[in-house]
Protein backbone atom coordinates (compact mmCIF):
# COMPACT_ATOMS: atom_id res chain seq x y z
CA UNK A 1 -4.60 -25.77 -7.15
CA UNK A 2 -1.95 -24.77 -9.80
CA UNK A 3 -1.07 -20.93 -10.55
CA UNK A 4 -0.41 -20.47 -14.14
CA UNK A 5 1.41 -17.03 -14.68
CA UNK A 6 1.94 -15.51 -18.41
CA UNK A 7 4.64 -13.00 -18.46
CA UNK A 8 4.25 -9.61 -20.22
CA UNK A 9 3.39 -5.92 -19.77
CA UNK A 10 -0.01 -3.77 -19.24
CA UNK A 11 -1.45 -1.48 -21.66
CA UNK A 12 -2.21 -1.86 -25.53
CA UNK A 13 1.09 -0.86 -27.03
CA UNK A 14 2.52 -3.78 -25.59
CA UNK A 15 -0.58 -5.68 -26.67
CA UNK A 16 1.20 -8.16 -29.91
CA UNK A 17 4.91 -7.93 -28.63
CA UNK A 18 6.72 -11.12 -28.37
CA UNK A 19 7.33 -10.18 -24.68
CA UNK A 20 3.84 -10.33 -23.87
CA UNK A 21 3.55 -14.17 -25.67
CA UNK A 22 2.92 -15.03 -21.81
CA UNK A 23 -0.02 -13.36 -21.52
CA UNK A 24 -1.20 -14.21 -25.02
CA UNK A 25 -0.99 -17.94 -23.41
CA UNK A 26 -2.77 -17.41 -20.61
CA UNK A 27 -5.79 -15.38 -22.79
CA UNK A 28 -5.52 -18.27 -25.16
CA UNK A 29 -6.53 -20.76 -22.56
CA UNK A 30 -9.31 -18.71 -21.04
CA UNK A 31 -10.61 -18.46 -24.36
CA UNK A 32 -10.51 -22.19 -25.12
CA UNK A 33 -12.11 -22.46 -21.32
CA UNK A 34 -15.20 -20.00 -21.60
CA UNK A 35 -13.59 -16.90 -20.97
CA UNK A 36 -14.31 -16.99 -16.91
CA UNK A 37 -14.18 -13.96 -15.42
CA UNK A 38 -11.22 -11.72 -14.77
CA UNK A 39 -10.63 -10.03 -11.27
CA UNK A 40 -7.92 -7.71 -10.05
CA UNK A 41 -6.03 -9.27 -7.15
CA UNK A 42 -2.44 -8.46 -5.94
CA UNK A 43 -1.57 -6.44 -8.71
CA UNK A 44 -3.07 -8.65 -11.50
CA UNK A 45 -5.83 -9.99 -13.41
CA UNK A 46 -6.47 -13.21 -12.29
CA UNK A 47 -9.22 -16.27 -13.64
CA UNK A 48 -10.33 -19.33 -11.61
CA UNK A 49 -11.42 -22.01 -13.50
CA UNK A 50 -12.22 -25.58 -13.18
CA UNK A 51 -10.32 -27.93 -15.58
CA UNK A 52 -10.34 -31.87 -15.60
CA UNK A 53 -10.60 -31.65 -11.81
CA UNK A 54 -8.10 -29.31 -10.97
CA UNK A 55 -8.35 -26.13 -10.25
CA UNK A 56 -6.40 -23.72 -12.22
CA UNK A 57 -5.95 -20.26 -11.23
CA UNK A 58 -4.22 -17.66 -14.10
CA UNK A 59 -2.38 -14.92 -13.59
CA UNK A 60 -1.39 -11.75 -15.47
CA UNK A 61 0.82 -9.43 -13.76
CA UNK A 62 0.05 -5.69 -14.04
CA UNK A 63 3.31 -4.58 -12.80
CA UNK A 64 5.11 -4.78 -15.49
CA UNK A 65 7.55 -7.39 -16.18
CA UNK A 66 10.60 -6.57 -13.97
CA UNK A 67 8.02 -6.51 -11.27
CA UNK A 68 6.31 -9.57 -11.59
CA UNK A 69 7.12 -11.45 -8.52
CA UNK A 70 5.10 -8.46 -6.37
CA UNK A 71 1.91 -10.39 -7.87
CA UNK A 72 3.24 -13.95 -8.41
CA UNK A 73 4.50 -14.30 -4.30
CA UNK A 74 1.16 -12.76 -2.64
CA UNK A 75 -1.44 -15.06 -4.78
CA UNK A 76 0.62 -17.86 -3.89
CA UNK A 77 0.73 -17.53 -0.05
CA UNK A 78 -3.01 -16.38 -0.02
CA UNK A 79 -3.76 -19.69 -2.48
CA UNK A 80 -1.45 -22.20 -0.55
CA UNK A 81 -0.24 -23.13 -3.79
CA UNK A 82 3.71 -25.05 -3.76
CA UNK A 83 6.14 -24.16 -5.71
CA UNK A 84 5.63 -27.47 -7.93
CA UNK A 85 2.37 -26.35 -8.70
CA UNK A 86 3.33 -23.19 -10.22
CA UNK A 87 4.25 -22.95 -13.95
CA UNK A 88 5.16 -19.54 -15.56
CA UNK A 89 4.96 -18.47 -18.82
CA UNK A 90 7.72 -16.30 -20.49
CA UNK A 91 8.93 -15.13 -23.77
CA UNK A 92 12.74 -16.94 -24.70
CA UNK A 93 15.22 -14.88 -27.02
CA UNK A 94 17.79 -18.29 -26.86
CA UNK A 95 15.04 -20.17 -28.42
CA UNK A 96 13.94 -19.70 -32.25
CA UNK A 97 10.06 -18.45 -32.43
CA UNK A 98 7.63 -20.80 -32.15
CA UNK A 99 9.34 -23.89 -30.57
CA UNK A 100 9.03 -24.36 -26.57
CA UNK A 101 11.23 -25.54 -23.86
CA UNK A 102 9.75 -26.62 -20.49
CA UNK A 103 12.19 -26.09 -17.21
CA UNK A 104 12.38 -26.31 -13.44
CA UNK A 105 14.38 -24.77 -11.03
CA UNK A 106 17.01 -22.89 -13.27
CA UNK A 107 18.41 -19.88 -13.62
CA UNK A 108 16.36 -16.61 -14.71
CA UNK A 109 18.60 -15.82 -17.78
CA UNK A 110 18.88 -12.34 -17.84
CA UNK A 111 15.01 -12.61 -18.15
CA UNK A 112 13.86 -9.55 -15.26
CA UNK A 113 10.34 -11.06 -15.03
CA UNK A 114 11.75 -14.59 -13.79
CA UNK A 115 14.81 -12.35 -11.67
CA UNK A 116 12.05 -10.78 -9.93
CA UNK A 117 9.28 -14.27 -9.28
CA UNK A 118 12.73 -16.27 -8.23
CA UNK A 119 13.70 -13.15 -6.39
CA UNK A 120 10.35 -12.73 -4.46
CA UNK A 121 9.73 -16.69 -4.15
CA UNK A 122 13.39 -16.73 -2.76
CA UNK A 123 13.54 -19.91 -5.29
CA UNK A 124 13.49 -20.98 -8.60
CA UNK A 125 12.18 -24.69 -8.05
CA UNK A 126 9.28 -24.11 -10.06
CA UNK A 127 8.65 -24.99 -14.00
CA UNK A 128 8.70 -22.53 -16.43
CA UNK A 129 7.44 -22.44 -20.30
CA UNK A 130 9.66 -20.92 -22.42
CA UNK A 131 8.15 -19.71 -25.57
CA UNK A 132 10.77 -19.05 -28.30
CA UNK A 133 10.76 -15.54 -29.90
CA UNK A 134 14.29 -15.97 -31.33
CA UNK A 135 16.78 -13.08 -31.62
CA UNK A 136 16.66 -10.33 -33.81
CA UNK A 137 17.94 -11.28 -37.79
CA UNK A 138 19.41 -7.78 -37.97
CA UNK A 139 22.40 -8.24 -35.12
CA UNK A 140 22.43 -4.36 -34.78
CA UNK A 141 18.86 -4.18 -33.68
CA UNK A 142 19.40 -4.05 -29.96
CA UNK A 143 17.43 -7.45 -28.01
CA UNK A 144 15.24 -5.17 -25.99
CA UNK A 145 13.66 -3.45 -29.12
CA UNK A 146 13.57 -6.37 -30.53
CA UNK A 147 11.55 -8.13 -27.75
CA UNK A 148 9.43 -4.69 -27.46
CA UNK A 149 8.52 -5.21 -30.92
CA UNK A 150 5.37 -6.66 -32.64
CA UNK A 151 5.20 -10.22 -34.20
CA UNK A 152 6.13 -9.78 -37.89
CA UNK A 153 3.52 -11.11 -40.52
CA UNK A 154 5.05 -14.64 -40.86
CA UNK A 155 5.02 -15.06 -37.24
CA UNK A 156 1.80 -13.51 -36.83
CA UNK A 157 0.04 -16.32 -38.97
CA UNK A 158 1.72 -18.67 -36.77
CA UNK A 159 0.76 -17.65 -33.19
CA UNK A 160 -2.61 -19.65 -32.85
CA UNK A 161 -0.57 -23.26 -33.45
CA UNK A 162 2.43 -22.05 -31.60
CA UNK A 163 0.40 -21.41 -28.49
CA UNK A 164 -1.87 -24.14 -29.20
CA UNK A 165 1.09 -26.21 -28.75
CA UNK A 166 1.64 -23.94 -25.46
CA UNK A 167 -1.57 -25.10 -24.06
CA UNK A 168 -1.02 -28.55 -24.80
CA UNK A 169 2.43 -28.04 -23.16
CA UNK A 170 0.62 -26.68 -20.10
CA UNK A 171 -1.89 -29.45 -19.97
CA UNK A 172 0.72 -31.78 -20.54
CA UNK A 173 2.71 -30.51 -17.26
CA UNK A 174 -0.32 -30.97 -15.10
CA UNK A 175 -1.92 -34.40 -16.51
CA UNK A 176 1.91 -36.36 -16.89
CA UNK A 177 4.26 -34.24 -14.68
CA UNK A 178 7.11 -32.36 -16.11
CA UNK A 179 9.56 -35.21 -16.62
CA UNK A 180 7.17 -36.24 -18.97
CA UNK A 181 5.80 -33.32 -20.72
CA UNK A 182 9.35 -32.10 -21.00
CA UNK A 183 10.51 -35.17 -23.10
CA UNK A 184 7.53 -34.34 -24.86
CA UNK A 185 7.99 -30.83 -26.05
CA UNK A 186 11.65 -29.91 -25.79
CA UNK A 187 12.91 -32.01 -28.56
């Protein structure tokens, strides 16, 4: 079984921020999969589907995303899934919007939601899909209102191919390992 976690934060004005790209990922995929259904377990909304025989269990923390870890740690030891087999999906201010880097074990980046899953797992051998939101154009518009903030029009009418490319990223990590998928999509 693989864990697939998308990164963000609960409640509708948080909805179409680039911080919550990681769940827009993970709805994306459900979508594109039937939309199975959603149940509340350890603090999040998680789906189990069935996928080109593996099963795929995805994850939305409702902790908020300096608390993420709380759900992340508890699904994995009730699941039995290893750390290779989880992926987690975050927002990236060091990459421009819409390309994607795919990572294992580094550091969390000043990113609080990967502080707290590496914090909880006690590790951060795991891979991670970094979806670029870029920094802000204006330098004095501080990084946290800028990652609070919604997608602007442009971007907007770019989001269904950017995480299209997400999901393929995903897939690829799965179907060809990460070695592979990341020589794929991080050039």
């Amino acid at each position: 079984m693989w864990l697939i976690v998308g990164l963000g934060n609960p409640g509708g004005e948080y909805k179409l921020t680039r911080h919550n790209i990681g769940f827009m990922a993970v709805d994306y995929f459900l979508q594109g999969v039937g939309n199975p259904p959603i149940k509340n377990q350890f603090k999040a909304e998680v789906a189990q589907v069935k996928w080109k025989d593996h099963q795929l269990l995805f994850c939305k923390p409702q902790t908020y995303m300096n608390l993420s870890g709380e759900s992340v740690q508890p699904l994995m030891g009730f699941y039995k899934i290893p750390l290779d087999h989880l992926i987690v999906i975050h927002d990236e201010i060091d990459i421009p919007f819409n390309a994607i880097r795919i990572h294992k074990n580094r550091g969390h980046g000043g990113h609080n939601g990967i502080k707290s899953v590496s914090g909880l797992l006690g590790s951060a051998d795991y891979v991670r899909l970094k979806m670029g939101v870029g920094r802000p154009e204006n330098p004095h518009i501080p990084v946290p209102d800028h990652v609070l903030g919604k997608f602007t029009k442009e971007e907007f009418d770019k989001l269904p191919d950017f995480l299209n490319r997400g999901l393929d990223a995903i897939e690829s990590i799965i179907l060809d390992g990460v070695q592979k998928a990341s020589t794929k999509f991080n050039g």
